[in-house]
PDB file of N, CA and C in Angstrom:
ATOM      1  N   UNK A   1       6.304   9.098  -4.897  1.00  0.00           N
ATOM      2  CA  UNK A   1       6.070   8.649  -3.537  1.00  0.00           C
ATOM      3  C   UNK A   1       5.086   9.582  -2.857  1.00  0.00           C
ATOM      4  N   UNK A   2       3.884   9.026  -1.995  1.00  0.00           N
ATOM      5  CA  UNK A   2       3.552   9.942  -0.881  1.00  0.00           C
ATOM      6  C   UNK A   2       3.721   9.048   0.328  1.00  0.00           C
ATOM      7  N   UNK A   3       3.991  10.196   0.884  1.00  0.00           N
ATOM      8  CA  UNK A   3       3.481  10.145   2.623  1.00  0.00           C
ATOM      9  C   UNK A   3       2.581  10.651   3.215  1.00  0.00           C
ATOM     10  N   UNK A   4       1.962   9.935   4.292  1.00  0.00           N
ATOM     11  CA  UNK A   4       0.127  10.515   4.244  1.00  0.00           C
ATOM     12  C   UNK A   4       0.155  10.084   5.717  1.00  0.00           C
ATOM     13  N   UNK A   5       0.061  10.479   6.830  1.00  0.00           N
ATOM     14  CA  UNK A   5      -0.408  10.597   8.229  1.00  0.00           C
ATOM     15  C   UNK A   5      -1.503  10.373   8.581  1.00  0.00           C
ATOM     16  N   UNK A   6      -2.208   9.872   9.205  1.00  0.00           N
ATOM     17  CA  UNK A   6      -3.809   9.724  10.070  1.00  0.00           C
ATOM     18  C   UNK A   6      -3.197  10.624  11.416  1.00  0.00           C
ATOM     19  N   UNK A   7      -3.895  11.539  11.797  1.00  0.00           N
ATOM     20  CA  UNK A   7      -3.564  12.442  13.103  1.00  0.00           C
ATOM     21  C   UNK A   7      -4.342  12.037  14.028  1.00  0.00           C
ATOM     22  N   UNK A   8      -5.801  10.781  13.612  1.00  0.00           N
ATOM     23  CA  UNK A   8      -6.573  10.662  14.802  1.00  0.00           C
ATOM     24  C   UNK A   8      -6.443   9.305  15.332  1.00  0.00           C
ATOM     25  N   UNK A   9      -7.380   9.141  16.168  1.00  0.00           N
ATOM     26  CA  UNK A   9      -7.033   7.660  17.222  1.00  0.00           C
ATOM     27  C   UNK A   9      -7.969   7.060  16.750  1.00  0.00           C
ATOM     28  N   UNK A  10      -8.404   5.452  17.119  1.00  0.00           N
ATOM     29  CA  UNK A  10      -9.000   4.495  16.592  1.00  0.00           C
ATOM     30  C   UNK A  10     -10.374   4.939  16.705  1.00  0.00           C
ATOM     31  N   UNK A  11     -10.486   5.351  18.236  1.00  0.00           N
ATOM     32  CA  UNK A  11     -11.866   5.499  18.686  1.00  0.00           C
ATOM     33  C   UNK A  11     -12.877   6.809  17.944  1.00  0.00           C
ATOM     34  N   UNK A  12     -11.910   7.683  17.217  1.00  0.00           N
ATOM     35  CA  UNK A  12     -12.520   8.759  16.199  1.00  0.00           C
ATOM     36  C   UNK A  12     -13.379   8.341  15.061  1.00  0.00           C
ATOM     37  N   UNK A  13     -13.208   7.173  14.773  1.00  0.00           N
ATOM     38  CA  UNK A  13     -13.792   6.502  13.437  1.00  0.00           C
ATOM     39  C   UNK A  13     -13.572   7.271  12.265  1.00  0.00           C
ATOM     40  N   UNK A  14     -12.749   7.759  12.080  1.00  0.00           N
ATOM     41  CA  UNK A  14     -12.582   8.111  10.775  1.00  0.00           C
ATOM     42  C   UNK A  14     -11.876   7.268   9.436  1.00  0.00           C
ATOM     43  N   UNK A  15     -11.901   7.497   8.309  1.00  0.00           N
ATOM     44  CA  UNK A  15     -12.048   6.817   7.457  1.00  0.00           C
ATOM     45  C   UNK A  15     -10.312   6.847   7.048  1.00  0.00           C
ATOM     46  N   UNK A  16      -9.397   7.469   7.945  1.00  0.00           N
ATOM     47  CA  UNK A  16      -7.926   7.263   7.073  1.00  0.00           C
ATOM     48  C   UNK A  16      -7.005   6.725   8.323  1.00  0.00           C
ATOM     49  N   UNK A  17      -8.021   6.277   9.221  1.00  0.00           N
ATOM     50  CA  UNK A  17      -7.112   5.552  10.435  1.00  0.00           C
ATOM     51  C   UNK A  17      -7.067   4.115   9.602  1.00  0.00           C
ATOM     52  N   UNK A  18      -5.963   3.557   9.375  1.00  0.00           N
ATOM     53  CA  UNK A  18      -5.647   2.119   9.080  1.00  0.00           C
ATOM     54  C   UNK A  18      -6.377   1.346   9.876  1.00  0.00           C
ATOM     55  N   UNK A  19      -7.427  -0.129   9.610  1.00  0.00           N
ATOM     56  CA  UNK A  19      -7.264  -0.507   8.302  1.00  0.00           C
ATOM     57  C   UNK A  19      -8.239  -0.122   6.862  1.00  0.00           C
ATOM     58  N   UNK A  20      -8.813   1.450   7.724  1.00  0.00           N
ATOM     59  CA  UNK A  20      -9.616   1.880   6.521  1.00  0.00           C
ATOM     60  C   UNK A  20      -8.638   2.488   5.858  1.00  0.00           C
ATOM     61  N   UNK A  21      -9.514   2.090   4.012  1.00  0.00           N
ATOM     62  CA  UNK A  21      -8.999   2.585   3.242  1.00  0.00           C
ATOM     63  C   UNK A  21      -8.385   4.032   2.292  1.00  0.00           C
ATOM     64  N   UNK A  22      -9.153   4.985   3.357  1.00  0.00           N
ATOM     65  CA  UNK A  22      -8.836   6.730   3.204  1.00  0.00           C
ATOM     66  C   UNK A  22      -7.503   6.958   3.045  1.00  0.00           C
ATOM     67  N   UNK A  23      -6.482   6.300   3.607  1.00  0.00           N
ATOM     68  CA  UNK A  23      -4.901   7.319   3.556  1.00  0.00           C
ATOM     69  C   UNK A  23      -4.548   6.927   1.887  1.00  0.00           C
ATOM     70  N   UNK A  24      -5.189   5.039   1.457  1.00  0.00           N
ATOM     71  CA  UNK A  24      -4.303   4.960   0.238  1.00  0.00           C
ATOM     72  C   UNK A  24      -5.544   5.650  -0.475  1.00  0.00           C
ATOM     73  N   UNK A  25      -6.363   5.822  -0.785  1.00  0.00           N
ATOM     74  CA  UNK A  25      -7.419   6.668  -1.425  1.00  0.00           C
ATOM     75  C   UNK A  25      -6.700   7.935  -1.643  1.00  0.00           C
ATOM     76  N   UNK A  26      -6.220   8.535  -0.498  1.00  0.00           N
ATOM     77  CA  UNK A  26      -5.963   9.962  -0.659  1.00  0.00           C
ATOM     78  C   UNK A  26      -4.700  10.046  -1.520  1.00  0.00           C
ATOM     79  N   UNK A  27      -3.876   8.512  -1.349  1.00  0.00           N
ATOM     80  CA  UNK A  27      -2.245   8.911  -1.863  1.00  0.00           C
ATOM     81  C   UNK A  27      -2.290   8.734  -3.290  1.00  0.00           C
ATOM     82  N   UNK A  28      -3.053   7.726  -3.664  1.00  0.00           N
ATOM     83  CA  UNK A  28      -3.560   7.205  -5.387  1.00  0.00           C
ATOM     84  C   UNK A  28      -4.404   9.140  -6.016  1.00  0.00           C
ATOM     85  N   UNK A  29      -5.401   9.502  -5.586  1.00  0.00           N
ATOM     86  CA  UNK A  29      -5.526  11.193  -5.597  1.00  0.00           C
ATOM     87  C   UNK A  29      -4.368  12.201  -6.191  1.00  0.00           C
ATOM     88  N   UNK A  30      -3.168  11.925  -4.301  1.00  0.00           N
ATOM     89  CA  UNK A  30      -2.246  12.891  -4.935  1.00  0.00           C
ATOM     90  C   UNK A  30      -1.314  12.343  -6.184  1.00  0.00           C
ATOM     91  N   UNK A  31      -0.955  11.142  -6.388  1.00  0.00           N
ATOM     92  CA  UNK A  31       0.116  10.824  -7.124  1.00  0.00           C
ATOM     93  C   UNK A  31      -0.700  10.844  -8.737  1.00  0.00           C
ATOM     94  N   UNK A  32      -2.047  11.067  -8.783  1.00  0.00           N
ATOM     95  CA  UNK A  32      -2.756  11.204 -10.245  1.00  0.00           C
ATOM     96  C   UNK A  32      -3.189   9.740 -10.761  1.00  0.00           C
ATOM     97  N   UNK A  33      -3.179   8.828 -10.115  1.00  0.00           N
ATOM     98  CA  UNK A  33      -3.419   7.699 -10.305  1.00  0.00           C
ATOM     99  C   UNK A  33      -4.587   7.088  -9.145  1.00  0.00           C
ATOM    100  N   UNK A  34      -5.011   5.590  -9.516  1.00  0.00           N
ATOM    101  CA  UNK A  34      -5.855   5.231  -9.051  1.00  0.00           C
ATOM    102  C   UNK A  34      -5.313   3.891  -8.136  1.00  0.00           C
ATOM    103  N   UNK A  35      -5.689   3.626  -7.141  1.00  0.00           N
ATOM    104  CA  UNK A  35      -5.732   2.410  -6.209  1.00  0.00           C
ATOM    105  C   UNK A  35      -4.911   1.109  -6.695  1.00  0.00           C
ATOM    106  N   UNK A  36      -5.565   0.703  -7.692  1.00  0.00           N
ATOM    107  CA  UNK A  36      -4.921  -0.225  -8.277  1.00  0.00           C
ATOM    108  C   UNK A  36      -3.932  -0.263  -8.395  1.00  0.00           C
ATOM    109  N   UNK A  37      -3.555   0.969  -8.918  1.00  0.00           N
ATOM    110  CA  UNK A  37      -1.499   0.752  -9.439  1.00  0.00           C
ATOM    111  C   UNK A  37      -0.684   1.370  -8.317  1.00  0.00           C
ATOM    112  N   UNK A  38      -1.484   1.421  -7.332  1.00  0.00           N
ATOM    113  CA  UNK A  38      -0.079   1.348  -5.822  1.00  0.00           C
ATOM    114  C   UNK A  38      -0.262   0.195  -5.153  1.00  0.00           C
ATOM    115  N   UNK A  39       1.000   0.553  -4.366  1.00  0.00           N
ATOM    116  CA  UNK A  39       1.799  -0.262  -3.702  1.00  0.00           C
ATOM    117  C   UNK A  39       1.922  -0.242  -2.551  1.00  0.00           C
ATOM    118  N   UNK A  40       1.353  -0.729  -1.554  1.00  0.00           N
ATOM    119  CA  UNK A  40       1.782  -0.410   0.627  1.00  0.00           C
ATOM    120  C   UNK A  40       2.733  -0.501   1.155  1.00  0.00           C
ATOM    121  N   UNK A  41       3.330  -0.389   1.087  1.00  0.00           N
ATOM    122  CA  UNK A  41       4.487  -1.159   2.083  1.00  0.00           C
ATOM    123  C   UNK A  41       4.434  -0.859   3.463  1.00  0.00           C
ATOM    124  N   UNK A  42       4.124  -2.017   4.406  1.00  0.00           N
ATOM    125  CA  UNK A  42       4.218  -1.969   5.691  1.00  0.00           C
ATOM    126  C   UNK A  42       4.294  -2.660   6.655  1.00  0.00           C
ATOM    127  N   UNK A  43       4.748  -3.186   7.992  1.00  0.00           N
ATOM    128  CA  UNK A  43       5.012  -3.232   8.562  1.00  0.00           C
ATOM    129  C   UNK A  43       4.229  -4.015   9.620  1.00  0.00           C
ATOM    130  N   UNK A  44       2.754  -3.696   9.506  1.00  0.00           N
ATOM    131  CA  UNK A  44       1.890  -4.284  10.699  1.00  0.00           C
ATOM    132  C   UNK A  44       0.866  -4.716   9.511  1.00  0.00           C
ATOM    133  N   UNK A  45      -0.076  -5.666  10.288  1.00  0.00           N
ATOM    134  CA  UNK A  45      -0.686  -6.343   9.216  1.00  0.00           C
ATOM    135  C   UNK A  45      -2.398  -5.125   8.831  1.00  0.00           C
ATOM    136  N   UNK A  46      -2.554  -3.631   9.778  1.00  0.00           N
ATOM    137  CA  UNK A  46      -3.326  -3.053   9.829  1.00  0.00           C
ATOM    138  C   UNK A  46      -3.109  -2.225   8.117  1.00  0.00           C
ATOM    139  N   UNK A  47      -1.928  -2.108   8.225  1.00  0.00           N
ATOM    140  CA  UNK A  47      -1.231  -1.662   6.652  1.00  0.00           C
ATOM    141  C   UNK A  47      -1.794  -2.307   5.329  1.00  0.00           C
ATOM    142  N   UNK A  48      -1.444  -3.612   5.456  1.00  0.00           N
ATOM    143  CA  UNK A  48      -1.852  -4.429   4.402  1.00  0.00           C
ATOM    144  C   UNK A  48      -3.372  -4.580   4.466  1.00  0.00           C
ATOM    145  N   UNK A  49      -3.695  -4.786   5.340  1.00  0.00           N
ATOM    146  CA  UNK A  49      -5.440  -4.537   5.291  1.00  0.00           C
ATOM    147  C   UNK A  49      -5.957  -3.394   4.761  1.00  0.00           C
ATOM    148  N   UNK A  50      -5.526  -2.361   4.910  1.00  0.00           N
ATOM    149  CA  UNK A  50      -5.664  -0.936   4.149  1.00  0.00           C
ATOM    150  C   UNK A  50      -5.628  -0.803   2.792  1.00  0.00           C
ATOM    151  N   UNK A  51      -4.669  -1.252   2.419  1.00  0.00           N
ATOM    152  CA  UNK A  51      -4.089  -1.338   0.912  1.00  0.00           C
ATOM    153  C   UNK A  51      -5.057  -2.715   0.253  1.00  0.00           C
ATOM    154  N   UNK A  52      -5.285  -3.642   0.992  1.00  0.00           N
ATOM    155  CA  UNK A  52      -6.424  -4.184   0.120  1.00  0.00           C
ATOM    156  C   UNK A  52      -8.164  -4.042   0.235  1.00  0.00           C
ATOM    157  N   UNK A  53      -8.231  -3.161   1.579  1.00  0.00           N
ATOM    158  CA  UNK A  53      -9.555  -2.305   1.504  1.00  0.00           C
ATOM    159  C   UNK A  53      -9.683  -1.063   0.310  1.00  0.00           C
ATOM    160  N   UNK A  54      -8.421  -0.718  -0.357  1.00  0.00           N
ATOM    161  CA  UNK A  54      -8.406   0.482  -1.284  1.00  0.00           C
ATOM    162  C   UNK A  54      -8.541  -0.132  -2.361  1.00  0.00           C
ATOM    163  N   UNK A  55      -8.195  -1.330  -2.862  1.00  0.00           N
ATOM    164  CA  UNK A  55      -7.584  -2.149  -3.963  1.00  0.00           C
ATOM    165  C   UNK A  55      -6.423  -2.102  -4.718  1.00  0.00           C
ATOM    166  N   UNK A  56      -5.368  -1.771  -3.672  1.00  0.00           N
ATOM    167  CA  UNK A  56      -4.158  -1.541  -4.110  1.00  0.00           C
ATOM    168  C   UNK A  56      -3.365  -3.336  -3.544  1.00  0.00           C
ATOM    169  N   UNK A  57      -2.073  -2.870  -4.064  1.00  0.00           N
ATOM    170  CA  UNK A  57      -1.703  -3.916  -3.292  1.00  0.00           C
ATOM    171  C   UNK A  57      -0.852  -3.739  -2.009  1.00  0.00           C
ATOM    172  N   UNK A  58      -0.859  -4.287  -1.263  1.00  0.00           N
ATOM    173  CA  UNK A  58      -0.264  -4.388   0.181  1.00  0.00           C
ATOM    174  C   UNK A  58       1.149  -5.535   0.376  1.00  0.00           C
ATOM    175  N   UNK A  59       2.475  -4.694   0.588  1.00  0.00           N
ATOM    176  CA  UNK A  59       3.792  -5.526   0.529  1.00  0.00           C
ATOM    177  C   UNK A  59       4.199  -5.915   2.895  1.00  0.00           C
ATOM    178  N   UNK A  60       4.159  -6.871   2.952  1.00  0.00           N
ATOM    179  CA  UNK A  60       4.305  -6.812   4.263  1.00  0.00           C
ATOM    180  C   UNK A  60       5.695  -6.742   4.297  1.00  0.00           C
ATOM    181  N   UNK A  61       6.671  -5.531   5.273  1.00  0.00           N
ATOM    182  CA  UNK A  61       7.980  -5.965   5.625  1.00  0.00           C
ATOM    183  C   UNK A  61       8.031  -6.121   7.188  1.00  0.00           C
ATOM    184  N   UNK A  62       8.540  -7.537   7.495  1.00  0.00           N
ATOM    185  CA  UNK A  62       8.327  -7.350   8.945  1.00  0.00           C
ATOM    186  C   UNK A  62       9.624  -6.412   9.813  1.00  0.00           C
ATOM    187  N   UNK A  63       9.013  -6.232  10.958  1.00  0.00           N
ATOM    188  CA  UNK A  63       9.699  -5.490  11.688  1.00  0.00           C
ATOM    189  C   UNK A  63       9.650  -6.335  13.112  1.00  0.00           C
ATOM    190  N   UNK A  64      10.557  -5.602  14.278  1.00  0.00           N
ATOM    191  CA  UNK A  64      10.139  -6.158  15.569  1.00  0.00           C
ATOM    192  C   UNK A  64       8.566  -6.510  15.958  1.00  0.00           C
ATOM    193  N   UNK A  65       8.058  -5.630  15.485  1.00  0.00           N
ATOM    194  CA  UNK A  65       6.670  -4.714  16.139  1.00  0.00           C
ATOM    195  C   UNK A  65       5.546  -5.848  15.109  1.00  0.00           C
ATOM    196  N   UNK A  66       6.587  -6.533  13.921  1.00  0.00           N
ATOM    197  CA  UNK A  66       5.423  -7.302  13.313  1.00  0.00           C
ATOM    198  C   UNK A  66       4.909  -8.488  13.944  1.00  0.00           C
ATOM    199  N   UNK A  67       4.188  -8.810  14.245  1.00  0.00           N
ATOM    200  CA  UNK A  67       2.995 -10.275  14.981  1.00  0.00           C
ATOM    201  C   UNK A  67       3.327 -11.399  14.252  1.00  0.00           C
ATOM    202  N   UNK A  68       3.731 -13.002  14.364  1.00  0.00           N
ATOM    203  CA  UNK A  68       3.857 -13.845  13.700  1.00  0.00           C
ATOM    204  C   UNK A  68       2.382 -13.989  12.608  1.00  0.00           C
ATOM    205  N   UNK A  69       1.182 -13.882  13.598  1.00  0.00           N
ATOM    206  CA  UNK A  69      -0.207 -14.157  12.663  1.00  0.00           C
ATOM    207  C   UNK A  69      -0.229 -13.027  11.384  1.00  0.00           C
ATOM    208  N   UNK A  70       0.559 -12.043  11.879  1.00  0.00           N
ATOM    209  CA  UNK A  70       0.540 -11.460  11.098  1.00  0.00           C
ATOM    210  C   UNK A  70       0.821 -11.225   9.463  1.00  0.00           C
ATOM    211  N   UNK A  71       2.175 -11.757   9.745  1.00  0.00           N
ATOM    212  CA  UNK A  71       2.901 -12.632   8.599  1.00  0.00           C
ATOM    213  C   UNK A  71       2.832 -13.773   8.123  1.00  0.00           C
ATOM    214  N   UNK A  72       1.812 -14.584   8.704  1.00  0.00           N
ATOM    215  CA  UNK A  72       0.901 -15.332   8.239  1.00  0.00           C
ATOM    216  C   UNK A  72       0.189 -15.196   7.345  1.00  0.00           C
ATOM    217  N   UNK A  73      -1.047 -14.441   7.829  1.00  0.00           N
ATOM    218  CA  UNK A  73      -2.080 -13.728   6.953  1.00  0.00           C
ATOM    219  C   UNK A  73      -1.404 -12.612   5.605  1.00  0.00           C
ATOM    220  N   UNK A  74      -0.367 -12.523   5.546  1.00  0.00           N
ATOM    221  CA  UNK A  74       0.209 -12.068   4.664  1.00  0.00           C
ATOM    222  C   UNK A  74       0.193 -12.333   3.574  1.00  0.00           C
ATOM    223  N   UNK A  75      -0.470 -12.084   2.049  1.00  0.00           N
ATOM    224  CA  UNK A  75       0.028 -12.369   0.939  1.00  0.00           C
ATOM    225  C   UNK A  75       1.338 -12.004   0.143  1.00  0.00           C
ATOM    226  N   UNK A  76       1.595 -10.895   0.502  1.00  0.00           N
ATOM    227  CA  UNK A  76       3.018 -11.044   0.005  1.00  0.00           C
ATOM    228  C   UNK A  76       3.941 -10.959   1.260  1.00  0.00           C
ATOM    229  N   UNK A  77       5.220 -10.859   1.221  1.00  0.00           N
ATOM    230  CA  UNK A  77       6.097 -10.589   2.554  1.00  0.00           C
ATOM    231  C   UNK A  77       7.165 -10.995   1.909  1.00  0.00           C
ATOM    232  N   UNK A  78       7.786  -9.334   2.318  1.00  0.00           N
ATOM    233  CA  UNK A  78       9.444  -9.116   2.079  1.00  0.00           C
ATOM    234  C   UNK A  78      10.386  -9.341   3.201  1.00  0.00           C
ATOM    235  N   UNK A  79      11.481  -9.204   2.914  1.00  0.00           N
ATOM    236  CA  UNK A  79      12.539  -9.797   3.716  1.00  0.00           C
ATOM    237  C   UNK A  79      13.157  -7.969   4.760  1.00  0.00           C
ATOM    238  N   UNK A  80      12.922  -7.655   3.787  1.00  0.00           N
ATOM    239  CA  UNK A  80      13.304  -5.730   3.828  1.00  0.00           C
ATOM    240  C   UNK A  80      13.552  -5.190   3.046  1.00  0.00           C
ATOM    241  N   UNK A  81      13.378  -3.821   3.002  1.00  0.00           N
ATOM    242  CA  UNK A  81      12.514  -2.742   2.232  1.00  0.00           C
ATOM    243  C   UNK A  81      13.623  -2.893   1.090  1.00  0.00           C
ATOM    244  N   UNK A  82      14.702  -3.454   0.743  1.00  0.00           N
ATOM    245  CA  UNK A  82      14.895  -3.254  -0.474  1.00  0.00           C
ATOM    246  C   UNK A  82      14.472  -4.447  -1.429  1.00  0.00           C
ATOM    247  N   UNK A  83      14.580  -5.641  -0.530  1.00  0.00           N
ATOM    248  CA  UNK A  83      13.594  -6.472  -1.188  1.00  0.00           C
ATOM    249  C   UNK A  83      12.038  -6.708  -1.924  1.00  0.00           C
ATOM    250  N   UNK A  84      11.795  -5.913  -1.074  1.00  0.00           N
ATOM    251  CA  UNK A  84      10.545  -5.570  -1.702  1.00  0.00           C
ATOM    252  C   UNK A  84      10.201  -4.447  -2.565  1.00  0.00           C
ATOM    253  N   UNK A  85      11.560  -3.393  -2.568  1.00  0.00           N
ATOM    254  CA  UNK A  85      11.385  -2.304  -3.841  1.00  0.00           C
ATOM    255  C   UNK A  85      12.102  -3.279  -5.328  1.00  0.00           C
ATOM    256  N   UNK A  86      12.444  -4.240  -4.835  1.00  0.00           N
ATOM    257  CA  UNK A  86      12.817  -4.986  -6.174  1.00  0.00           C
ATOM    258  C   UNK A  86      11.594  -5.924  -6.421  1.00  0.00           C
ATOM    259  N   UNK A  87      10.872  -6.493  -5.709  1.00  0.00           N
ATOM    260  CA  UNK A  87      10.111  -7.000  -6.178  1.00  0.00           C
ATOM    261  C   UNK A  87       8.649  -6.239  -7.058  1.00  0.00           C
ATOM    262  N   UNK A  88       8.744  -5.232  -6.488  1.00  0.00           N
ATOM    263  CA  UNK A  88       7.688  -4.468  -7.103  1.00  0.00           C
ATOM    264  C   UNK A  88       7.939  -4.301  -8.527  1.00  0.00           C
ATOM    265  N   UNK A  89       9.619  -3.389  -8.154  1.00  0.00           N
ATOM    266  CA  UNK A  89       9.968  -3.665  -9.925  1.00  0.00           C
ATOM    267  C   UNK A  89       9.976  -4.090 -10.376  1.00  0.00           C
ATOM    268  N   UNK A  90      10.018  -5.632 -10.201  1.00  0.00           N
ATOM    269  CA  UNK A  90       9.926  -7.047 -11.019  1.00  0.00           C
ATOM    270  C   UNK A  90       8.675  -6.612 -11.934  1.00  0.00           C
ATOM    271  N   UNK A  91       7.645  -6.940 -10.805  1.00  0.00           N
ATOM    272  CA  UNK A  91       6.234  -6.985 -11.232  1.00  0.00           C
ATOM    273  C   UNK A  91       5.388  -5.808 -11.634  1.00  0.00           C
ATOM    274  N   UNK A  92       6.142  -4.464 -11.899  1.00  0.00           N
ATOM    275  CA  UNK A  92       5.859  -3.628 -12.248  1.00  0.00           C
ATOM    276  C   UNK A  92       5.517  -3.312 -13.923  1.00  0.00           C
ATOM    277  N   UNK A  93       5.863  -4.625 -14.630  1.00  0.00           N
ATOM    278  CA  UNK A  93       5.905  -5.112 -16.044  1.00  0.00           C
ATOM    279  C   UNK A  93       4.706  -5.315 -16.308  1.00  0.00           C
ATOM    280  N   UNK A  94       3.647  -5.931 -15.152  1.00  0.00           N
ATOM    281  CA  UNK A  94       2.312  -6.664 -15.532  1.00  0.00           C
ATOM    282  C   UNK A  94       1.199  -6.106 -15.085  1.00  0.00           C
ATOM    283  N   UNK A  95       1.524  -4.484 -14.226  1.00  0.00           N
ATOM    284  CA  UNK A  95       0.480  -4.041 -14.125  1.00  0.00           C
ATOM    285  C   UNK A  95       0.376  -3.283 -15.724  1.00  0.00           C
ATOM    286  N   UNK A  96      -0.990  -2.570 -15.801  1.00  0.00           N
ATOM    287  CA  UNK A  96      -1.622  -1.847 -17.238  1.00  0.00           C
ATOM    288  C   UNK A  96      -1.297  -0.513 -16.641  1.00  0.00           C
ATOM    289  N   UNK A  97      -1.157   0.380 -17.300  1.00  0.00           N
ATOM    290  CA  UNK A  97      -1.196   1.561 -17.263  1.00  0.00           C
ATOM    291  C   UNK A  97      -2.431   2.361 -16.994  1.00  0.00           C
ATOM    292  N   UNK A  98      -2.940   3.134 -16.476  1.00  0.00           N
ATOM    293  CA  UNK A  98      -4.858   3.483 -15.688  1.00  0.00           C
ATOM    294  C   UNK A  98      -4.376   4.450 -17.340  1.00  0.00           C
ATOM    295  N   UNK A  99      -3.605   5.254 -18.222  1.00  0.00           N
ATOM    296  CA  UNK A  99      -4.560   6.103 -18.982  1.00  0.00           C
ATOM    297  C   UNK A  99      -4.077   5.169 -20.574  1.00  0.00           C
ATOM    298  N   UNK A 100      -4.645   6.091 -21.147  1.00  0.00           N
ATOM    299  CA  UNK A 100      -4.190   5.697 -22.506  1.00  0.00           C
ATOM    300  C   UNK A 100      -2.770   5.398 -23.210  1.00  0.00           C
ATOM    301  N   UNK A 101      -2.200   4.782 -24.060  1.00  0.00           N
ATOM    302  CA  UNK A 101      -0.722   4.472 -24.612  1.00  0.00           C
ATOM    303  C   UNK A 101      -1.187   6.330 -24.842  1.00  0.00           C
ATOM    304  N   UNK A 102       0.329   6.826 -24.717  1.00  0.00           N
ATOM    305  CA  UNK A 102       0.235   8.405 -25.026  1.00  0.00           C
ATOM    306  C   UNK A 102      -0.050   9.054 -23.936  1.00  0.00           C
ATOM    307  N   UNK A 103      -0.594   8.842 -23.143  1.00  0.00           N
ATOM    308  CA  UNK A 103      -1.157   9.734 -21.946  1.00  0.00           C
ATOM    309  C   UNK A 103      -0.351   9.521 -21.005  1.00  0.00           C
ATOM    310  N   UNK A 104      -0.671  10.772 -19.830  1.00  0.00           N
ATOM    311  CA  UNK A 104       0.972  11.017 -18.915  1.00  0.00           C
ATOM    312  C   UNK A 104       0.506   9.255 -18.054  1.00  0.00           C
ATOM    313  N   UNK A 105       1.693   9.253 -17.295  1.00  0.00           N
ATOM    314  CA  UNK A 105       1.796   8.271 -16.642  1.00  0.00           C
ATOM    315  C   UNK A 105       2.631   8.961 -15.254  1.00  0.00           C
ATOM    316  N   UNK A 106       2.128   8.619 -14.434  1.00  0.00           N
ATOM    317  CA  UNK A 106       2.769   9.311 -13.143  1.00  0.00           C
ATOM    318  C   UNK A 106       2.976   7.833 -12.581  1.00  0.00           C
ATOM    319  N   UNK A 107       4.661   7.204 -12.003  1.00  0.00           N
ATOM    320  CA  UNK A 107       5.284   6.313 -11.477  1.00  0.00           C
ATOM    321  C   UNK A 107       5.800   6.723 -10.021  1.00  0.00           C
TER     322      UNK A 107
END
């Protein structure tokens, strides 16, 4: 797992304020892996836009705070967060592995 913070405001333009793709960039980095084989999970639809500006994938769980259009525009959408840690596992069968059969694998 990481956890990864943006400390600045929209109007800073920086590249790890959601829905740019810098925070999952940085978390695919720390975890030794690449974009592709994570996972978002979040909440507002600025989240999921992030996670598919990185090329990861993006899990919507709604919350109060989530927007109906939001969950609209949603390609995936969980019910809550344990629903959607099972669904990942489901589909955690059909992603490829980023190194070689033999080589570490960081999950």
């Amino acid at each position: 797992d990481a956890w990864l913070v943006c400390p600045h405001d929209d109007a800073d333009g920086c590249d790890c304020r959601k829905p740019a793709p810098g925070l999952v960039h940085a978390a695919a980095r720390e975890l030794g892996t690449t974009p592709s084989r994570c996972v978002l999970v979040g909440d507002i639809g600025r989240d999921v836009a992030a996670s598919l500006a990185a090329g990861a994938a993006g899990v919507l769980v709604p919350t109060p705070v989530t927007r109906p259009e939001e969950v609209a525009a949603a390609g995936w959408v969980a019910n809550d967060l344990p629903a959607a840690v099972e669904e990942i596992l489901r589909r955690q069968e059909a992603v490829q592995p980023a190194t070689p059969p033999g080589g570490p694998v960081r999950t």
